[in-house]
C-alpha atoms as a PDB file:
ATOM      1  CA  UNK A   1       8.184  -9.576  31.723  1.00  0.00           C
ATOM      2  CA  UNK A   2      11.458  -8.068  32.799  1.00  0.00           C
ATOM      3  CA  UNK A   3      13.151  -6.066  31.624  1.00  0.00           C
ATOM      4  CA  UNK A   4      17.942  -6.570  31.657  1.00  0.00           C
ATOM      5  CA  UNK A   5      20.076  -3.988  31.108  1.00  0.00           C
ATOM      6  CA  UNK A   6      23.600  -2.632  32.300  1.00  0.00           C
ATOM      7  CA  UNK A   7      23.803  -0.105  35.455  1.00  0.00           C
ATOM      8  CA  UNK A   8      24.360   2.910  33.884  1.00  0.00           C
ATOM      9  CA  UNK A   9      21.649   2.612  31.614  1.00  0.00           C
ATOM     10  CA  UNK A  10      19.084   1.636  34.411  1.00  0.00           C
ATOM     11  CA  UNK A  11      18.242   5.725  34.717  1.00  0.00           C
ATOM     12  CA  UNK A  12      17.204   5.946  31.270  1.00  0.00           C
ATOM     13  CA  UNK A  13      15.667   2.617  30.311  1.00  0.00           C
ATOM     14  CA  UNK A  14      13.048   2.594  33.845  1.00  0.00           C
ATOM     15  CA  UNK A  15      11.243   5.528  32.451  1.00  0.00           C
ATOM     16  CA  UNK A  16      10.601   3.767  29.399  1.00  0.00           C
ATOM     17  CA  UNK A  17       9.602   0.252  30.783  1.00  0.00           C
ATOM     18  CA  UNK A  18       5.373   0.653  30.623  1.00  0.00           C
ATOM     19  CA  UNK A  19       6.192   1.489  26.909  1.00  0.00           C
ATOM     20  CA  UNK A  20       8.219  -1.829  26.452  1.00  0.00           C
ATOM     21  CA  UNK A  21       5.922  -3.623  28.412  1.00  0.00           C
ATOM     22  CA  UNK A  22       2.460  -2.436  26.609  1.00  0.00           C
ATOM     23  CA  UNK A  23       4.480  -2.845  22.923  1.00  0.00           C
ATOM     24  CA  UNK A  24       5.268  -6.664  23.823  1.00  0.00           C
ATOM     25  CA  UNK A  25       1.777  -7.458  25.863  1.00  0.00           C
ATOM     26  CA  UNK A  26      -0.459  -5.789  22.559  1.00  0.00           C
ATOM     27  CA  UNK A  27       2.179  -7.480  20.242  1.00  0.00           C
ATOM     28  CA  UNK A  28       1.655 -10.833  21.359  1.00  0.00           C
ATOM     29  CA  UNK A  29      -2.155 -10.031  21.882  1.00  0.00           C
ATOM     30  CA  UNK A  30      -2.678  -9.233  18.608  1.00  0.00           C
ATOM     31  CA  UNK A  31      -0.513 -11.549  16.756  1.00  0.00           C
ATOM     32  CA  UNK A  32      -1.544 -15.098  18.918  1.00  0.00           C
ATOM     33  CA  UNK A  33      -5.148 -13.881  17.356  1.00  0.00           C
ATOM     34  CA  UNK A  34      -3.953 -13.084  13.737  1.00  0.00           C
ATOM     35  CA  UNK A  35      -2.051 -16.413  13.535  1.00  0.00           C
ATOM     36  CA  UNK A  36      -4.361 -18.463  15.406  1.00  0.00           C
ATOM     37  CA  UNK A  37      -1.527 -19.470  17.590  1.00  0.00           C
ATOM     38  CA  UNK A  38      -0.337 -19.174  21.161  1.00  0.00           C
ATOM     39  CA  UNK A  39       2.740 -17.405  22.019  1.00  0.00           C
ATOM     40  CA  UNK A  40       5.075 -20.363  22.547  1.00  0.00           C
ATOM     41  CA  UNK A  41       7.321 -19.164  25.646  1.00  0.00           C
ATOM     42  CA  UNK A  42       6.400 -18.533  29.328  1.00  0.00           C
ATOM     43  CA  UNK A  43       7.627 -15.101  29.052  1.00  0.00           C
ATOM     44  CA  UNK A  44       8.636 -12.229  26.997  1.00  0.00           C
ATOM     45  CA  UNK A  45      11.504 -10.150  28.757  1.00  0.00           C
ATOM     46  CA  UNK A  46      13.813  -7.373  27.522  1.00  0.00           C
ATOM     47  CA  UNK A  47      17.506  -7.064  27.627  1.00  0.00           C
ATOM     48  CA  UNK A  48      19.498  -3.538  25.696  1.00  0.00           C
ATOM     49  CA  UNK A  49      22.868  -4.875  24.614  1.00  0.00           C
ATOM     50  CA  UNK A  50      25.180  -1.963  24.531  1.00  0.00           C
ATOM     51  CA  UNK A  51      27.544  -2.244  20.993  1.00  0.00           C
ATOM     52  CA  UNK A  52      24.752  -4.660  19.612  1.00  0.00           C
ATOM     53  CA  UNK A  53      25.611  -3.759  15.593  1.00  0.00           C
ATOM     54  CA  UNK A  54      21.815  -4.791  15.009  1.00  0.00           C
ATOM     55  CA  UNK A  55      18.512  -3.468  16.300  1.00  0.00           C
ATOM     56  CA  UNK A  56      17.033  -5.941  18.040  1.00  0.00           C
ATOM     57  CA  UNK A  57      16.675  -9.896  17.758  1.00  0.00           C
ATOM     58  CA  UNK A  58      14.058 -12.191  19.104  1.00  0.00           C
ATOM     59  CA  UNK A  59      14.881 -15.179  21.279  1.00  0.00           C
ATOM     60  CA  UNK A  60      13.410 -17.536  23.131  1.00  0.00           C
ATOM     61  CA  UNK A  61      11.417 -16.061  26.090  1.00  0.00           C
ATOM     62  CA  UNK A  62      13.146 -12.771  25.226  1.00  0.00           C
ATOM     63  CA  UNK A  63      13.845  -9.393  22.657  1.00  0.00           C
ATOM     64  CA  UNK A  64      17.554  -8.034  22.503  1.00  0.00           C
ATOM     65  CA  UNK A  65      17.289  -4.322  22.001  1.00  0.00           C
ATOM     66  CA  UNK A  66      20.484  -1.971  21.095  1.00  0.00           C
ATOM     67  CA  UNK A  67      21.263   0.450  23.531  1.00  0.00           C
ATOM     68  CA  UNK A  68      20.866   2.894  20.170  1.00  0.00           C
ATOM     69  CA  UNK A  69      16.966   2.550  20.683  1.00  0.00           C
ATOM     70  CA  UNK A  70      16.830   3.372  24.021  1.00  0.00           C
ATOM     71  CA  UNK A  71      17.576   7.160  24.044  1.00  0.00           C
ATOM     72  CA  UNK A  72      19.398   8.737  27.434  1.00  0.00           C
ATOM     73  CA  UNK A  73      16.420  11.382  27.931  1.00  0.00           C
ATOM     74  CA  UNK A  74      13.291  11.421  26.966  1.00  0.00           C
ATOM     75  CA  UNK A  75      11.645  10.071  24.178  1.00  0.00           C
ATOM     76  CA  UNK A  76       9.596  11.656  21.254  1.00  0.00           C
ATOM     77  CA  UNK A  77       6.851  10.071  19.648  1.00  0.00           C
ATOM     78  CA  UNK A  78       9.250   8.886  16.890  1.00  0.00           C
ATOM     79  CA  UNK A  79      11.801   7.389  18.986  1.00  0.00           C
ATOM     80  CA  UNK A  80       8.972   5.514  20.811  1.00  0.00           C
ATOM     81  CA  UNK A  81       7.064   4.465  17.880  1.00  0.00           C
ATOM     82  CA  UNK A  82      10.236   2.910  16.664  1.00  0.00           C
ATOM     83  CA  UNK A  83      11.213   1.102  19.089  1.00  0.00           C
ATOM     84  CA  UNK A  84       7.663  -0.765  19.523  1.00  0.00           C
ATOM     85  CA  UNK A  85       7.547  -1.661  16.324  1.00  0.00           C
ATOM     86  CA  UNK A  86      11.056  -2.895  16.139  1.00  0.00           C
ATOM     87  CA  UNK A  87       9.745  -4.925  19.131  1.00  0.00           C
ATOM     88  CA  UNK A  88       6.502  -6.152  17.064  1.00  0.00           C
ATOM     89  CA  UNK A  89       8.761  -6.826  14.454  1.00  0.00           C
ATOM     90  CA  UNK A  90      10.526  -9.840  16.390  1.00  0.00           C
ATOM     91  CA  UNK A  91       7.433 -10.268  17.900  1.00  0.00           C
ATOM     92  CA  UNK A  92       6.415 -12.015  14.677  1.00  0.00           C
ATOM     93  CA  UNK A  93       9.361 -13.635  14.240  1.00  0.00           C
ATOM     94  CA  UNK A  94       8.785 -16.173  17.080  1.00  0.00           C
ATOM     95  CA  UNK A  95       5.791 -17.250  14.599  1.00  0.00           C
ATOM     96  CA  UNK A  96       7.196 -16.815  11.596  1.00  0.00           C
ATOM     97  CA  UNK A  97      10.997 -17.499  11.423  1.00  0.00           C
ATOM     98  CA  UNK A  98      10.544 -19.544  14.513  1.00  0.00           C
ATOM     99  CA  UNK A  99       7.716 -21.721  14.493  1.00  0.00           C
ATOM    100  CA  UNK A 100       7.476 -22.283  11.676  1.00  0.00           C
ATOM    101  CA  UNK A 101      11.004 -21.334   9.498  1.00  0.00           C
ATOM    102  CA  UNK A 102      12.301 -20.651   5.695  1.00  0.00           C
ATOM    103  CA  UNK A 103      14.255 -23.676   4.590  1.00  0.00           C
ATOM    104  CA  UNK A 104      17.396 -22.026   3.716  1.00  0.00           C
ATOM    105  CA  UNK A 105      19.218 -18.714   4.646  1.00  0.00           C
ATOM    106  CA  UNK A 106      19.051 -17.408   0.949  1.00  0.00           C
ATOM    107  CA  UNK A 107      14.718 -16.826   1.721  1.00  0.00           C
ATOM    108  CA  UNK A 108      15.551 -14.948   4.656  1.00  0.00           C
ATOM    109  CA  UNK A 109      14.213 -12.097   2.723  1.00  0.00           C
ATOM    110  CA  UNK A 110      10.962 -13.390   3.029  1.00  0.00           C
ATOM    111  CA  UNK A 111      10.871 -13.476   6.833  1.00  0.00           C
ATOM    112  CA  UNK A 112      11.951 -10.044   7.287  1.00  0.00           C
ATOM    113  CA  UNK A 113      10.105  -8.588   4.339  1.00  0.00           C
ATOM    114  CA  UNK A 114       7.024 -10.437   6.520  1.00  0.00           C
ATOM    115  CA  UNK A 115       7.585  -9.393  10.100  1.00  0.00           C
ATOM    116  CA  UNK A 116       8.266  -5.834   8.486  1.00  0.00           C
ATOM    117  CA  UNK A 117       5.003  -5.506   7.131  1.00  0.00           C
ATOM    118  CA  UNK A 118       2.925  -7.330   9.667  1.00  0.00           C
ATOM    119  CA  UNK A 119       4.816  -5.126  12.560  1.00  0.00           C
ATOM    120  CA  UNK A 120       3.253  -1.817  10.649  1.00  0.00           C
ATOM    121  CA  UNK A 121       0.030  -3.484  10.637  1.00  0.00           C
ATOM    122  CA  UNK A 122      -0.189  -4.608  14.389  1.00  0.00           C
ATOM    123  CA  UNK A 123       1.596  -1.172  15.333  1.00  0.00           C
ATOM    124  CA  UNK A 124      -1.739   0.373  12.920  1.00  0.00           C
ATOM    125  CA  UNK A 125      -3.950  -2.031  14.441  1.00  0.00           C
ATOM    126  CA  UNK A 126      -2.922  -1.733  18.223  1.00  0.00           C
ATOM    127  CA  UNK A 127      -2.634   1.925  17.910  1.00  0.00           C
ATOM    128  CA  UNK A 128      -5.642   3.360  19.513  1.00  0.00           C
ATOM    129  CA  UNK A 129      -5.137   0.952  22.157  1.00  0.00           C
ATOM    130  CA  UNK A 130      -2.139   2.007  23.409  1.00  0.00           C
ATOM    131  CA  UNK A 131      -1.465   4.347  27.079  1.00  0.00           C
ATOM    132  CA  UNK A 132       0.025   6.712  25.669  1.00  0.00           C
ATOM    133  CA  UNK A 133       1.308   8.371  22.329  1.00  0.00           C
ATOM    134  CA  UNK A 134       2.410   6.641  19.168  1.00  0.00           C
ATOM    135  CA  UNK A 135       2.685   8.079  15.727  1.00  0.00           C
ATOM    136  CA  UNK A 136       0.686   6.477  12.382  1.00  0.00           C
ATOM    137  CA  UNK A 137       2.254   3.289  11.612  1.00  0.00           C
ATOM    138  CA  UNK A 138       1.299   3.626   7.953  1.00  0.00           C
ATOM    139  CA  UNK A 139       2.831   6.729   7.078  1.00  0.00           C
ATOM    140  CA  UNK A 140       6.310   4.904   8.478  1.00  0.00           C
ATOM    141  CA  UNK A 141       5.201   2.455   6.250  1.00  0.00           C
ATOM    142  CA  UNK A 142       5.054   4.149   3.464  1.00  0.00           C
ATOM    143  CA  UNK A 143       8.010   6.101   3.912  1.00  0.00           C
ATOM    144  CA  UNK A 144       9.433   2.735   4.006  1.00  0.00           C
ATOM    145  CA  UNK A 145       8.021   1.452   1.035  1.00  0.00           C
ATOM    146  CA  UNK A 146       9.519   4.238  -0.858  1.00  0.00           C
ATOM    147  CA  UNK A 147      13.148   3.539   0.414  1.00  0.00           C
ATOM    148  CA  UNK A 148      12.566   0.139  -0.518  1.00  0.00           C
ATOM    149  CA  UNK A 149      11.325   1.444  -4.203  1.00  0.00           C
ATOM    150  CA  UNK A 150      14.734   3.666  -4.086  1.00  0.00           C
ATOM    151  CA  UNK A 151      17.023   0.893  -3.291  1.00  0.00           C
ATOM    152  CA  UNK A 152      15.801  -1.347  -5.478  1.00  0.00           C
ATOM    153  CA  UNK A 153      16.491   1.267  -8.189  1.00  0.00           C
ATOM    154  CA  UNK A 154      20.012   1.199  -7.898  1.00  0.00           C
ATOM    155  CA  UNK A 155      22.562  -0.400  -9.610  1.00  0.00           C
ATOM    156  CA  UNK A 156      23.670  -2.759  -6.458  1.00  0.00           C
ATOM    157  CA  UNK A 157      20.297  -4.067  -6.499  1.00  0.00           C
ATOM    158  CA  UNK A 158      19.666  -7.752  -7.422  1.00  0.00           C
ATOM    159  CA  UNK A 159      16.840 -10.374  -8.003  1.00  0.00           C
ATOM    160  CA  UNK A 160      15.597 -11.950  -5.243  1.00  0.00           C
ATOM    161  CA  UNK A 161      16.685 -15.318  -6.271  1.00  0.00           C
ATOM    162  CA  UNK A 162      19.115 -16.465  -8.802  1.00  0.00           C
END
């Protein structure tokens, strides 16, 4: 794993690298044992995209990470937390929305409602595991859970599927 980023970032992101590194090598651990299948690519590096308008995106034999999860100082817990399981969320991607796919863009839901939830549970299940410290996956889970609950109370909510 490597990890790509511009110059001026290079100060901030180096500190952070064994956390980037441990998040991907427990990710891909953990999932090529929950799905029963190898991780498909040679290698797993990182590249932070300044003015990337998303979080992150998987790829093959690489994560693209905003620049707007890599803090310029140190990180807290949070911050940290976040970031792996953004990565553990397109982690499972390159199983599920990659290998094997939804077969039209109007299920994407369904892939992203999926690596969202089984991101929490690697991030719950890798936890104790990790070098250093990470926050309780479920809690962020539920907190999430509840947003979702809240947006889907509003009046710009829709079904699922016409």
């Amino acid at each position: 794993m490597s990890i790509y980023c511009r110059e001026s970032m290079h100060q901030f992101i180096e500190p952070q690298a064994h956390n980037f590194f441990e998040y991907h090598k427990r990710g891909i651990e953990y999932y090529e044992k929950c799905f029963g299948m190898a991780f498909m690519f040679q290698k797993c590096d990182i590249i932070v995209c300044p003015e990337y308008t998303i979080g992150a995106m998987e790829n093959p034999g690489a994560i693209t990470y905003s620049e707007r999860l890599c803090p310029r100082g140190p990180n807290t817990v949070a911050e940290l937390s976040r970031r792996g399981r953004v990565g553990m969320h397109e982690l499972a991607h390159m199983w599920f929305g990659d290998a094997v796919s939804i077969r039209w863009w109007n299920d994407t839901w369904l892939k992203e409602s999926f690596a969202d939830y089984v991101s929490y549970q690697c991030a719950h299940d890798t936890h104790d595991i990790m070098g250093f410290e990470n926050d309780n996956s479920m809690v962020n889970f539920l907190l999430r859970k509840c947003w979702g609950y809240e947006e889907d109370f509003q009046s710009t909510s829709h079904p699922i599927a016409a």
